[in-house]
Every structure is written in C-alpha cells, then in structure tokens.
Protein backbone atom coordinates (compact mmCIF):
# COMPACT_ATOMS: atom_id res chain seq x y z
CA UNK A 1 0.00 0.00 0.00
CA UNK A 2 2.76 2.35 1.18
CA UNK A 3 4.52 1.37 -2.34
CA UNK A 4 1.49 2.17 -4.41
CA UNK A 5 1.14 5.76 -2.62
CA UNK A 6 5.12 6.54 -3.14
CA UNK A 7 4.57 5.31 -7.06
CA UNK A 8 1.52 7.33 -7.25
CA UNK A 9 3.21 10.28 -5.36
CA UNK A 10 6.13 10.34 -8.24
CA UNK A 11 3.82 10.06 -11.17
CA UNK A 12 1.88 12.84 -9.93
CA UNK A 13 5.20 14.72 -9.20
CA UNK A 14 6.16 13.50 -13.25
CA UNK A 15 3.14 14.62 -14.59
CA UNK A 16 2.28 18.03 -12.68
CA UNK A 17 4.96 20.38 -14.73
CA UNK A 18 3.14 19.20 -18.00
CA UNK A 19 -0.35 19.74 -16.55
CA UNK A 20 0.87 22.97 -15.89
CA UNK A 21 2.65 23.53 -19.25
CA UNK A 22 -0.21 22.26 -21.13
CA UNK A 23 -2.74 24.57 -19.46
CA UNK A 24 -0.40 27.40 -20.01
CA UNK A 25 -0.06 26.84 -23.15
CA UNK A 26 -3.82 27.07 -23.77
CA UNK A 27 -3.79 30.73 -24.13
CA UNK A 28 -1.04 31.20 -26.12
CA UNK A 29 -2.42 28.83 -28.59
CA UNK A 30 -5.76 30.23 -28.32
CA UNK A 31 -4.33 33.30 -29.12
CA UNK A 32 -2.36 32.07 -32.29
CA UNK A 33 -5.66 30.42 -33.30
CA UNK A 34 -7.27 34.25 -33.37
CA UNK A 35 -4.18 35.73 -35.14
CA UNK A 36 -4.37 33.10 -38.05
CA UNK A 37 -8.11 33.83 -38.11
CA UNK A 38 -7.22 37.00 -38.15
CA UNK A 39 -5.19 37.35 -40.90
CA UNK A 40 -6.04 34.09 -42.78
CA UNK A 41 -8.09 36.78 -45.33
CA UNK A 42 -5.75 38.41 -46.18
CA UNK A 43 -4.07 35.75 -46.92
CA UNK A 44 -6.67 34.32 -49.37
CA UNK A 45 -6.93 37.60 -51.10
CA UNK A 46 -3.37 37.59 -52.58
CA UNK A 47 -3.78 33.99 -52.94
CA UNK A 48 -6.33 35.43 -56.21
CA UNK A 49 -5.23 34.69 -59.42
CA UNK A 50 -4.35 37.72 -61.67
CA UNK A 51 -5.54 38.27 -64.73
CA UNK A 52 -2.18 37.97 -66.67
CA UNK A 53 -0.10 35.21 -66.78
CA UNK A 54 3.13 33.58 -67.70
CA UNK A 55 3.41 29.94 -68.91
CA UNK A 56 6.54 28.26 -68.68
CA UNK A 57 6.38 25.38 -71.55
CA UNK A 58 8.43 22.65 -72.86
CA UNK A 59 7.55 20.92 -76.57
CA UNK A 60 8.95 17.99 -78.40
CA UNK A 61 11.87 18.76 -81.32
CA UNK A 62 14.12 16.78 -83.36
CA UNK A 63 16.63 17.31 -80.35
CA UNK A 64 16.31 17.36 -76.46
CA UNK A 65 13.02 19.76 -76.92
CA UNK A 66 12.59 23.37 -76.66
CA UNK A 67 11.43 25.76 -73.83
CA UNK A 68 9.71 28.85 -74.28
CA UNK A 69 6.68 31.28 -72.64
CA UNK A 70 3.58 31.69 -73.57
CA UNK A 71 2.45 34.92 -71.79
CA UNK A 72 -0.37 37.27 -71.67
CA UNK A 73 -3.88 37.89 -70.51
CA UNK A 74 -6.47 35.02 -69.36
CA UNK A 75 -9.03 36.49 -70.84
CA UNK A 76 -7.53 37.20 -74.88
CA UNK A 77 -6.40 34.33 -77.09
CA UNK A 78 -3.77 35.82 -78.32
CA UNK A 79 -0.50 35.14 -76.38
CA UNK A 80 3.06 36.27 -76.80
CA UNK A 81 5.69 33.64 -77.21
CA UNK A 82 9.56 33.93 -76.16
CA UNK A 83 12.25 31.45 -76.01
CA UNK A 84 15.92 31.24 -77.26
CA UNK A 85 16.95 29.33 -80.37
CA UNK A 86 19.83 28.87 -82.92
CA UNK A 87 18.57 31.34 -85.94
CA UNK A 88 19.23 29.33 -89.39
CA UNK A 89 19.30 26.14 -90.03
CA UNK A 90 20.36 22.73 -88.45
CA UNK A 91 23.85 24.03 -89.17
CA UNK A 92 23.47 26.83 -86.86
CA UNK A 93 22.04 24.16 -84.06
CA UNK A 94 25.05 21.85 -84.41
CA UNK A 95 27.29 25.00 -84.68
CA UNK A 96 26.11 26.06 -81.58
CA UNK A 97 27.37 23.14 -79.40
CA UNK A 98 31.16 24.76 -79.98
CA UNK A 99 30.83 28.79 -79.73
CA UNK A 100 27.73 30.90 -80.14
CA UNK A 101 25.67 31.60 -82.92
CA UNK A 102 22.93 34.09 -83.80
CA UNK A 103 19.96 33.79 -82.45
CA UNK A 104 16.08 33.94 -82.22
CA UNK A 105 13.81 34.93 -79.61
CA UNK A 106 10.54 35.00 -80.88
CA UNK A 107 8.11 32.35 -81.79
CA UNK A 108 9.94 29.10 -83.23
CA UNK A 109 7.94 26.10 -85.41
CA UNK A 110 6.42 24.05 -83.08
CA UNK A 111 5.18 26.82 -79.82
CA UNK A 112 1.92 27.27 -80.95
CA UNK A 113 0.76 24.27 -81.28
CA UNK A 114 -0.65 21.98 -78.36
CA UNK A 115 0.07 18.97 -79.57
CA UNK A 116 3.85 19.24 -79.59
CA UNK A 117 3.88 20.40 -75.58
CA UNK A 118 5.67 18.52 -73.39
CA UNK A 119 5.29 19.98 -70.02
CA UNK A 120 3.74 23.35 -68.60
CA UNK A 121 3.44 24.93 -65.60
CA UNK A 122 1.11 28.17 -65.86
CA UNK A 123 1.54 31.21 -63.50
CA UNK A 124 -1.10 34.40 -63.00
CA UNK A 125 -0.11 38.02 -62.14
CA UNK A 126 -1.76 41.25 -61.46
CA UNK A 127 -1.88 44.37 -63.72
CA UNK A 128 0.90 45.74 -61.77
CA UNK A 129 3.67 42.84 -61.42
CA UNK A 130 2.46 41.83 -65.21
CA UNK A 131 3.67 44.87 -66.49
CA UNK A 132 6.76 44.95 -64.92
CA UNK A 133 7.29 41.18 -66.26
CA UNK A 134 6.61 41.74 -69.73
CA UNK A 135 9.00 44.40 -70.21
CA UNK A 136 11.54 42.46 -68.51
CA UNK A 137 10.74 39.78 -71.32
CA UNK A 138 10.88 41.76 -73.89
CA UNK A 139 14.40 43.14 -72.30
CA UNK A 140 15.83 39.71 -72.36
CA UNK A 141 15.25 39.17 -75.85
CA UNK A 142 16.96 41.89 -77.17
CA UNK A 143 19.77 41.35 -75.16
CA UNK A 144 20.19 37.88 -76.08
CA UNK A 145 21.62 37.78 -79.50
CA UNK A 146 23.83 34.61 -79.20
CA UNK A 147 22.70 31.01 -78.46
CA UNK A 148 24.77 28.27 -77.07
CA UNK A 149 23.89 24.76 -76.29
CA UNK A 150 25.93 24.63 -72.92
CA UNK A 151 25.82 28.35 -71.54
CA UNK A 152 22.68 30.70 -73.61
CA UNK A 153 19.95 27.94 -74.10
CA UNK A 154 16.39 28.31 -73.91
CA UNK A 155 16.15 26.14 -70.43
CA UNK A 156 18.46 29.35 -69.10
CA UNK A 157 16.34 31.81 -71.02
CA UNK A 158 13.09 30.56 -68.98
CA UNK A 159 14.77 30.08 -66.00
CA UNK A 160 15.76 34.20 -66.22
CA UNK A 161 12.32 34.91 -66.42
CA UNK A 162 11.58 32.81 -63.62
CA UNK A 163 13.92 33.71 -60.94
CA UNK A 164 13.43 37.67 -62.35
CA UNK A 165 9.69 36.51 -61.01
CA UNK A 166 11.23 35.00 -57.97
CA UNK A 167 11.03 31.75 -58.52
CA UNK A 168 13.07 28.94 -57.74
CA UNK A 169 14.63 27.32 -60.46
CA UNK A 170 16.52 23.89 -61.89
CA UNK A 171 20.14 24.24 -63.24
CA UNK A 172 20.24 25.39 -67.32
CA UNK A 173 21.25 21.54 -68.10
CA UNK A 174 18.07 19.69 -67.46
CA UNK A 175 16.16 18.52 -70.59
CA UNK A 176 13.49 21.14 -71.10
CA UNK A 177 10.73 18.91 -70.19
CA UNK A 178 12.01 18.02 -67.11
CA UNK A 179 13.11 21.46 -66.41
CA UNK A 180 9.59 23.02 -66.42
CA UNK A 181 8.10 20.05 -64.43
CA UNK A 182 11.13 20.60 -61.90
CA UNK A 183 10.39 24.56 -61.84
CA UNK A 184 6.66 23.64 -60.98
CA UNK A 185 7.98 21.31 -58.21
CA UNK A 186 10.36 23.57 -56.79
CA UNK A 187 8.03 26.30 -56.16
CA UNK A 188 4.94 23.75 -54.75
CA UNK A 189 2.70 24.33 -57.74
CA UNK A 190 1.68 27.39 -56.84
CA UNK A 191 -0.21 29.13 -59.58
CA UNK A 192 0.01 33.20 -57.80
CA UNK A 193 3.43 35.15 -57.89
CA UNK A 194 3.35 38.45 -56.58
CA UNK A 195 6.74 40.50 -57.30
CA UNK A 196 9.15 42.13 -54.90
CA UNK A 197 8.51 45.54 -54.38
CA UNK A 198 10.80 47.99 -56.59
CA UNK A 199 13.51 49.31 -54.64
C-alpha cells in the first residue's frame, strides 16, 4: 500500500509540470488560433489569381526539346511567345554546341501548337507585377543575341524569367521537359506570384 502511494506520489510529481505547461499553453495557442483567423483573409486575397499570366512550356523537337513562354492575358487568345533558339538552319544548331551563334527569340515552329507540348506549368499576375514582367521579357530578348547549347539555351532563357519573377529554379542543363516540371515542383505548384517591391 505504502509502495502504491510513493509510485503514485512520483507520477503525480512526473506529470504536474506538463499539466501545468499544457494549461499554459492554452492561451497562447488560443491566441495564435485568433491571429491566423485573423489574418487568414488576407491571406486568401493575394492567394487570387491575376488576370495575366506567364506559362513556362516545354515541346517535343528533333533534339532534347525546346522551352519557351507563352504569356499574356487570361481572358484574350492571343499570347506572346519567347524562347531562345539557334537562328538558321540545323547548321546553326550543331554550330552552336562549340561557340555561339545568332539567335532567335521570338516564336519558333512548333510553340503554338498543343500537340507538340511537353510539359507546362502556368503562373497568373496582377496588372501591376504583369507589367513589370513583360518588359523584362521583352528586355531579355533583345539582349540575347547569341545562343549556345551549354551556356545561352532556352532552359536558361526561362529560368531568367523565372527567378526575375522569384522563382526557384533547376540548373540550365536539365532537358526542357524536365526542367519546367522541376520549376513547378520547386516552387509547390503554386499558380500566384506576386513580385518584390521595386527598390
């Protein structure tokens, strides 16, 4: 009997700081609770997809495959397309594997048409950020005169865009397939990207 008291004694000792603990806790969990309510709104509303977006895309070609951007807004069919490629012939592609060669930036055979994608992973914008991303794309093509199969591809050309849109992005070498399915990995699927503020 006396045993059973001392082992009951020293449980109760055991137990009584996280008793304590738990039931102070309460409040301060209660109170996270009612900040997440709180803001959770918030929240949601930037969580609202824009009505401009940019789609990273990958296509079948006689190669590896191409990857481009479609981008625009949801509600127009038209879309502008961007991506790096050799200008020329198949040449200027096999050229290209050993120094740089001209290049395009533009639409290339194949972009427009669905049944040649690969991969995509679509992203949406507001007005604001939408702006500010278009110009940079049209920036980055005129500054990118020179392709190169090892340093100015198109899987790097995307994957400016992207991190300019700060997202997280694959290294230049991947196929481009598996480079826009790894882009939509990295960055959880998420289908809203709001932009930095300008400095």
């Amino acid at each position: 009997m006396r045993r059973f008291g001392l082992v009951g004694l020293s449980l109760t000792a055991l137990l009584l700081p996280c008793v304590a603990q738990a039931a102070s806790a309460r409040p301060a969990a209660a109170r996270m609770a009612h900040e997440v309510a709180r803001t959770a709104p918030a929240r949601r509303v930037s969580e609202v997809k824009g009505p401009y977006y940019v789609d990273f895309r990958a296509r079948t070609a006689a190669s590896w495959g191409h990857a481009f951007v479609w981008y625009g807004k949801s509600s127009e069919k038209a879309v502008d397309v961007a991506g790096l490629t050799p200008a020329g012939d198949e040449l200027a592609y096999v050229l290209g594997y050993f120094t740089f060669v001209p290049s395009e930036t533009g639409a290339s055979y194949g972009d427009l048409d669905p049944d040649y994608v690969t991969a995509s992973y679509r992203v949406y914008l507001n007005e604001a950020d939408a702006k500010r991303v278009f110009a940079y794309i049209k920036k980055l093509q005129a500054d990118s005169p020179v392709w190169n199969a090892e340093t100015a591809n198109c899987t790097s050309f995307i994957g400016s865009i992207a991190s300019f849109m700060g997202l997280d992005t694959p290294v230049r070498w991947t196929r481009p397939e598996e480079y826009v399915n790894k882009l939509r990995e990295m960055n959880g699927g998420r289908q809203v990207v709001r932009l930095a503020v300008e400095q």
